[in-house]
N, C-alpha and C. Protein backbone atom coordinates (compact mmCIF):
# COMPACT_ATOMS: atom_id res chain seq x y z
N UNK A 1 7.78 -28.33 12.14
CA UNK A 1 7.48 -27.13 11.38
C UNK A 1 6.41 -27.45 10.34
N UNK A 2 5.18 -26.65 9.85
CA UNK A 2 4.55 -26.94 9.18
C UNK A 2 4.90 -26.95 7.97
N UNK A 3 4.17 -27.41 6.98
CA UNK A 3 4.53 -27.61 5.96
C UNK A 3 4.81 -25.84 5.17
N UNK A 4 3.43 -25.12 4.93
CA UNK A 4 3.33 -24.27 4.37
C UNK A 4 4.18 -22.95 5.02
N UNK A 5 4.70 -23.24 6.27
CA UNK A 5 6.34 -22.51 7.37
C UNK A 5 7.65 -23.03 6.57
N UNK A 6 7.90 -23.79 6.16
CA UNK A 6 8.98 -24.85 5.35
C UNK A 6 9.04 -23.98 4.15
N UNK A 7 7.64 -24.15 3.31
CA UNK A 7 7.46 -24.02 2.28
C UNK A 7 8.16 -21.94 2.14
N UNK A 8 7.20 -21.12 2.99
CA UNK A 8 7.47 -19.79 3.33
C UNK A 8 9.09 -19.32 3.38
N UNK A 9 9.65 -20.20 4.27
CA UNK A 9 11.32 -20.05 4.55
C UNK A 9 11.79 -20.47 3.33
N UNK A 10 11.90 -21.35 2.52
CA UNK A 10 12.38 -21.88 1.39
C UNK A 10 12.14 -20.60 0.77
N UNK A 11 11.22 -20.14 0.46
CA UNK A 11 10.41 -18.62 -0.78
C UNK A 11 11.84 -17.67 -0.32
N UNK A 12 11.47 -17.61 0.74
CA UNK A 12 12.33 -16.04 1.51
C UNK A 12 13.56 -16.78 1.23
N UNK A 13 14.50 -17.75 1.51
CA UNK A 13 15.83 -17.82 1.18
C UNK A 13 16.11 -18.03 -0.25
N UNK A 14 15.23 -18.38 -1.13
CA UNK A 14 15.26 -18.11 -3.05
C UNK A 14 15.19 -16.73 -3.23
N UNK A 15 14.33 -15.91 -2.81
CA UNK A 15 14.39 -14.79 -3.10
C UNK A 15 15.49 -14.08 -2.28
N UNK A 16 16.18 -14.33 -1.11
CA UNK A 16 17.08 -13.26 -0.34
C UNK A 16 18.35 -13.91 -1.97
N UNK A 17 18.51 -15.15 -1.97
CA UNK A 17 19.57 -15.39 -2.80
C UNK A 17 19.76 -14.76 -3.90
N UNK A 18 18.71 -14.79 -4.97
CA UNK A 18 18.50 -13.94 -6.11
C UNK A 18 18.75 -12.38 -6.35
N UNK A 19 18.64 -11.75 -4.52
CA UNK A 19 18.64 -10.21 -4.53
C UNK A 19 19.85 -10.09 -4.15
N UNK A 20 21.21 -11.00 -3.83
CA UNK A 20 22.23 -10.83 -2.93
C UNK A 20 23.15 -10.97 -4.47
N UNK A 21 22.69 -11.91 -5.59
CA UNK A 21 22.93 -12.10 -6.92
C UNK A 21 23.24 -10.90 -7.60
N UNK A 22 21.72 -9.57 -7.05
CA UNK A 22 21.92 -9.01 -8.22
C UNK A 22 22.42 -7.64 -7.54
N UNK A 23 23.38 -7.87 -6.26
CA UNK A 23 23.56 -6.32 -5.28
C UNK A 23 23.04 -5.80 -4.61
N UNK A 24 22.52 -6.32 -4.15
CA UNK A 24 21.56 -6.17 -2.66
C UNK A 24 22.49 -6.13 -1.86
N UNK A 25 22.47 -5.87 -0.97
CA UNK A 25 22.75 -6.37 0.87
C UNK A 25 22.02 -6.79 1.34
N UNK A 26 22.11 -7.50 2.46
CA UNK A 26 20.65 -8.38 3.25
C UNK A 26 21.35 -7.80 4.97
N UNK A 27 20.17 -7.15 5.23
CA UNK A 27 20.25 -6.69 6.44
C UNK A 27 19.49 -7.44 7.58
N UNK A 28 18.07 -7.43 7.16
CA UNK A 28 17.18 -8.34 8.10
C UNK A 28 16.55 -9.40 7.40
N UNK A 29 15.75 -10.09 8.24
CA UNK A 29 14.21 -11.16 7.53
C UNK A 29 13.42 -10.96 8.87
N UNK A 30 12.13 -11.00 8.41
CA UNK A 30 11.35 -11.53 9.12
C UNK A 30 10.99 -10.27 10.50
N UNK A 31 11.14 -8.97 9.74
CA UNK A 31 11.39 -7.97 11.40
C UNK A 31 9.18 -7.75 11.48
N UNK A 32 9.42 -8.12 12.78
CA UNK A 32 7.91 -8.19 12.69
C UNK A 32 7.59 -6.73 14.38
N UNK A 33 7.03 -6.08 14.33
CA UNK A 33 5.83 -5.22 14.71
C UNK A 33 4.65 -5.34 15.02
N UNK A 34 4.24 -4.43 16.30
CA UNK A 34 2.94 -4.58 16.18
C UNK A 34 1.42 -4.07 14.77
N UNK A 35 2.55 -3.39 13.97
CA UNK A 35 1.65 -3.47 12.86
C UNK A 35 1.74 -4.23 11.62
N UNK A 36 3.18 -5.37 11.52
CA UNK A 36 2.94 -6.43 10.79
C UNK A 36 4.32 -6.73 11.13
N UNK A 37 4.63 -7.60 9.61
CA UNK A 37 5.49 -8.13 9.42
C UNK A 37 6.50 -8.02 8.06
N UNK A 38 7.56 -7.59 8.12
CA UNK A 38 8.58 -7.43 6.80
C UNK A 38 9.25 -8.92 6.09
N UNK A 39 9.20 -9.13 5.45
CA UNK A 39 9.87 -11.13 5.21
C UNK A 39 11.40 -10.33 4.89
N UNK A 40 12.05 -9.55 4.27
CA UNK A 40 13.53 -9.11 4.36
C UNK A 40 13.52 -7.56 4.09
N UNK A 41 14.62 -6.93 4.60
CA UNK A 41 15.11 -6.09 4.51
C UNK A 41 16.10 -5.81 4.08
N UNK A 42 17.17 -5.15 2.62
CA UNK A 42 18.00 -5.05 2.06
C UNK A 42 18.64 -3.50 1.67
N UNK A 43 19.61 -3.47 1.71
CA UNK A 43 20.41 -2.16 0.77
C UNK A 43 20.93 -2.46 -0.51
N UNK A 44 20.30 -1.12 -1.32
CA UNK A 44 20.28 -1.31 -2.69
C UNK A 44 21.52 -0.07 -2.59
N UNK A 45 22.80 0.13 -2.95
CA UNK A 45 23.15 1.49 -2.94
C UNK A 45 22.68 1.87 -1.16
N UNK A 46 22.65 3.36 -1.46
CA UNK A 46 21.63 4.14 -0.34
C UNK A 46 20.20 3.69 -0.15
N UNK A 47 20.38 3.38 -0.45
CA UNK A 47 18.48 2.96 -0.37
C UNK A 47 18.05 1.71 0.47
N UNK A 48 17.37 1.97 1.43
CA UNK A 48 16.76 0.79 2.19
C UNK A 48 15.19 0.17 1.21
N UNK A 49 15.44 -1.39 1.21
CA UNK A 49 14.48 -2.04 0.46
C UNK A 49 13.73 -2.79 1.59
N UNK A 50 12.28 -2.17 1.39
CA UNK A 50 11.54 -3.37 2.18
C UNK A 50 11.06 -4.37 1.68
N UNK A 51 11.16 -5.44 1.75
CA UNK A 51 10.56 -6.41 0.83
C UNK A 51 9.75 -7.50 0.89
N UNK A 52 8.52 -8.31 0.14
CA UNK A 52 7.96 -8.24 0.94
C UNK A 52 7.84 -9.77 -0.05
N UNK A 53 7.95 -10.89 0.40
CA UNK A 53 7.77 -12.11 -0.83
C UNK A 53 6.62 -12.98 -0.78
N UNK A 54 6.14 -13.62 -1.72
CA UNK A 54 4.64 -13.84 -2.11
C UNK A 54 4.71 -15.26 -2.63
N UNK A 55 4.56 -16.58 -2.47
CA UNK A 55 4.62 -17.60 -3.27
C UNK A 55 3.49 -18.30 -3.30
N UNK A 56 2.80 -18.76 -4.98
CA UNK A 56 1.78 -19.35 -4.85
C UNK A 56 2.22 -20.34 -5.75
N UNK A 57 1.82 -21.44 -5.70
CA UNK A 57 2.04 -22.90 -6.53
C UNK A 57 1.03 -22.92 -8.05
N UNK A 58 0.49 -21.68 -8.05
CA UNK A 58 0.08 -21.58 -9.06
C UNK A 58 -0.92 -20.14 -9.57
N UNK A 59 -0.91 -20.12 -10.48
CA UNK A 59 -2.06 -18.73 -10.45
C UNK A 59 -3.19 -18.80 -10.65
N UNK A 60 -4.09 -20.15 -10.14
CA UNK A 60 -5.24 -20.25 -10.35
C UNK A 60 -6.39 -19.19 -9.37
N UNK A 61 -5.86 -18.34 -8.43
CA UNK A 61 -6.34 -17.35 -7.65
C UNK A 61 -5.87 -16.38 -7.63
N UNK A 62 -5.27 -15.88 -9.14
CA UNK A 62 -4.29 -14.75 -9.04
C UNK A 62 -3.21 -15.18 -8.75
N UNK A 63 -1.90 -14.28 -9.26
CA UNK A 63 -0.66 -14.44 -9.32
C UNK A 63 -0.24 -14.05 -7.97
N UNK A 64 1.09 -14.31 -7.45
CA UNK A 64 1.68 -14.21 -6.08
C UNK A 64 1.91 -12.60 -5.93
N UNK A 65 1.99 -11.90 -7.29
CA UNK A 65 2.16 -10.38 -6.61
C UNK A 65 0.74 -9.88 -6.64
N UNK A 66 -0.45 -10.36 -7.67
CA UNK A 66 -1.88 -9.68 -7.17
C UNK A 66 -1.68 -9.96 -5.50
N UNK A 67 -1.60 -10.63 -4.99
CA UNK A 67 -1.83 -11.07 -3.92
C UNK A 67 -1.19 -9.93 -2.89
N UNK A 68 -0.33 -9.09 -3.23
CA UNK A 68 0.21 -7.95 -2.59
C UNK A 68 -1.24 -6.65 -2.31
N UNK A 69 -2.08 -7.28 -1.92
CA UNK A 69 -3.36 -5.53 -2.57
C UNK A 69 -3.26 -4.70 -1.45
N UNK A 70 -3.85 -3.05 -1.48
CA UNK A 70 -3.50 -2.04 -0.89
C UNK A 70 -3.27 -2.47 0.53
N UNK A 71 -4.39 -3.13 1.39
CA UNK A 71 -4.70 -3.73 2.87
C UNK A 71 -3.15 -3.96 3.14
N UNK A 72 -2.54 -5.30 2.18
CA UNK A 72 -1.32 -5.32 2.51
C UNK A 72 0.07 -4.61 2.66
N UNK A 73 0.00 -3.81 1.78
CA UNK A 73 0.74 -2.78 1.51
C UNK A 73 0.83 -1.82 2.24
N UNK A 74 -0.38 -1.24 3.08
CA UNK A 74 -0.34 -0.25 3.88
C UNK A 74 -0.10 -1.15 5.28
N UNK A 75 -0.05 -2.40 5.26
CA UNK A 75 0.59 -3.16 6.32
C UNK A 75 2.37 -2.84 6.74
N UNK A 76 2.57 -3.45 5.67
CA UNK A 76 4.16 -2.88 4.99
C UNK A 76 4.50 -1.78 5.50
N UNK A 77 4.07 -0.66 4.74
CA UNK A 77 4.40 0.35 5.03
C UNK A 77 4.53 1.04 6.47
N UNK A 78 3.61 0.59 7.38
CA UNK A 78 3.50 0.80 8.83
C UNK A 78 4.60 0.38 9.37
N UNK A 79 4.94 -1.09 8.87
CA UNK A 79 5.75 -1.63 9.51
C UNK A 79 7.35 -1.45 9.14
N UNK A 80 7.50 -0.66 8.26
CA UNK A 80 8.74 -0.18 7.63
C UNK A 80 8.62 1.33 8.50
N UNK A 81 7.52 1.81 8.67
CA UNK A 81 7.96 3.44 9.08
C UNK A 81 8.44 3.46 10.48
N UNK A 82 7.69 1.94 11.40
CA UNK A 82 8.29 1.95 12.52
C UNK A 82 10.06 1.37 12.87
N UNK A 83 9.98 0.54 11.60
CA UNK A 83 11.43 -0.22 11.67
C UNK A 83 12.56 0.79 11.52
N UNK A 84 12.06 2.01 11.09
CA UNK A 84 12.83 3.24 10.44
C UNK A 84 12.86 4.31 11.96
N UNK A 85 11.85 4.16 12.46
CA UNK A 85 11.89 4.99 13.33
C UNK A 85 12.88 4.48 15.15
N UNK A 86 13.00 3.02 14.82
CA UNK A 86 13.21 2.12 16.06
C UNK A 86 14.80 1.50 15.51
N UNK A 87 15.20 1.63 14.09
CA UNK A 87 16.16 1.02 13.96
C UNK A 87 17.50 2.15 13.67
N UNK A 88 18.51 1.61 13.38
CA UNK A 88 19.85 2.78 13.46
C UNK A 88 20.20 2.28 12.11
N UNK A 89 19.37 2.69 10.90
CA UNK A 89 19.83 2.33 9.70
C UNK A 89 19.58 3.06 8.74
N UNK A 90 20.85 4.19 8.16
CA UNK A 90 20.80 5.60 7.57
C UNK A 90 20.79 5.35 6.09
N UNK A 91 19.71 5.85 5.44
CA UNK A 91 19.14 5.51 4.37
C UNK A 91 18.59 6.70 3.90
N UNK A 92 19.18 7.50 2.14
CA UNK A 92 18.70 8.34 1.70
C UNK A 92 17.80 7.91 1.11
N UNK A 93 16.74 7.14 0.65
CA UNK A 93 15.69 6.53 -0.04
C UNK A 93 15.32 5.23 0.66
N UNK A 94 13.90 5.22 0.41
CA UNK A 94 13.45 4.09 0.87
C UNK A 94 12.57 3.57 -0.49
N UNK A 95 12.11 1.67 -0.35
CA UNK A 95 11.73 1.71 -1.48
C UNK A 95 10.93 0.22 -1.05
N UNK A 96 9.70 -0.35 -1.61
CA UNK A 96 9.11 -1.10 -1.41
C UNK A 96 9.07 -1.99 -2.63
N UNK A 97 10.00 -2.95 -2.46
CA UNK A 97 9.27 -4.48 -3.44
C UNK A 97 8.88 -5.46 -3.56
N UNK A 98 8.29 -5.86 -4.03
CA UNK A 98 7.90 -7.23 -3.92
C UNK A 98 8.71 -8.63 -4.98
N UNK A 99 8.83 -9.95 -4.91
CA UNK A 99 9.32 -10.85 -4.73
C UNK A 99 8.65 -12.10 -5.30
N UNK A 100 7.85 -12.19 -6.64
CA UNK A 100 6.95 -13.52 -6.92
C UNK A 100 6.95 -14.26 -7.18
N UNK A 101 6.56 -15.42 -6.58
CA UNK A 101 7.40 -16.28 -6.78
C UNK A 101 6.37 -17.66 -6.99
N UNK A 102 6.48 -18.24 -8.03
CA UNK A 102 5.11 -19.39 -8.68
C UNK A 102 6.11 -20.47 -9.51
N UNK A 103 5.63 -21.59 -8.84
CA UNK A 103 6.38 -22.36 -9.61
C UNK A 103 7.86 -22.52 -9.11
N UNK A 104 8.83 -22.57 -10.72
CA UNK A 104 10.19 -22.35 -11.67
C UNK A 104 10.18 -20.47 -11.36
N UNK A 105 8.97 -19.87 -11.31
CA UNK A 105 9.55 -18.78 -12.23
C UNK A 105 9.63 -17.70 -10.45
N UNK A 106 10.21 -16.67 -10.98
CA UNK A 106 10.58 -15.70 -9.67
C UNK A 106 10.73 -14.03 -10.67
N UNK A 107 10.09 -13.42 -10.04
CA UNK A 107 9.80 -11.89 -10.53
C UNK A 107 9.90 -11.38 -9.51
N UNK A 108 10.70 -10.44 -9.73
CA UNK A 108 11.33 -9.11 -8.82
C UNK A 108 10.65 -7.82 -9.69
N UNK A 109 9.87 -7.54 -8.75
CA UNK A 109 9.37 -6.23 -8.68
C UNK A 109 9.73 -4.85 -7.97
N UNK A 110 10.72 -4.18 -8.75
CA UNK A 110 11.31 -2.97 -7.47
C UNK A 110 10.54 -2.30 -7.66
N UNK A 111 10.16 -1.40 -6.63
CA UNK A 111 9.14 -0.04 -6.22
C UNK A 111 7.80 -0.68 -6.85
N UNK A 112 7.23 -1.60 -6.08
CA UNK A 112 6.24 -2.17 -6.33
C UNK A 112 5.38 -1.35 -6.27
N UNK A 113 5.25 -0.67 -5.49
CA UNK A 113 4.46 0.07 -4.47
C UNK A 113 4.82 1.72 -3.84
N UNK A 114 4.14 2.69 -3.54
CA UNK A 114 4.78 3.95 -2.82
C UNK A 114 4.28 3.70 -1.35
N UNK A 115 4.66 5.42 -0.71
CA UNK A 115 4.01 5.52 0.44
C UNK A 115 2.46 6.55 0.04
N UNK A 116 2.69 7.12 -1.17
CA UNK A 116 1.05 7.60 -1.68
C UNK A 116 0.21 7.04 -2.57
């Protein structure tokens, strides 16, 4: 496994842990589409969370959530409207966050993002 695959899985199981901490549910990881890829999927309450996690070893190129910009986001979003449309998972709200993660430190960002 490569290093920076190691490194990715490690991010996503700190962050699934932290969201399961604070009442989450963990439904999926990693549901990928032909229009991208989701790193987890969670229930907040009613609400399906897409989520989407970011780790940089430092912020010398921008922080791990700049790194979320529209391109990506409307990636996301594609790939959440199909997971919604293909999956059997009843959800009065939907909600997009992101996950940053640098270093020691980890920032949870809910409703990072919309669908407008």
């Amino acid at each position: 496994m490569a290093d920076t695959q190691r490194i990715g899985e490690q991010a996503e199981q700190r962050a699934r842990d932290h969201l399961v901490k604070q009442g989450l549910q963990f439904i999926d990881r990693n549901y990928q589409c032909r229009y991208g890829e989701i790193d987890l999927i969670m229930r907040d309450n009613d609400t399906l969370v897409f989520i989407e996690v970011r780790y940089r070893k430092n912020a010398q190129f921008g922080g791990a959530a700049a790194s979320v910009d529209f391109r990506k986001q409307q990636r996301i979003i594609a790939a959440a409207e199909h997971y919604i449309q293909h999956q059997r998972q009843v959800a009065t709200a939907y909600r997009f966050d992101v996950v940053a993660i640098s270093s020691e430190q980890l920032d949870w960002i809910a409703d990072a993002f919309r669908l407008d």
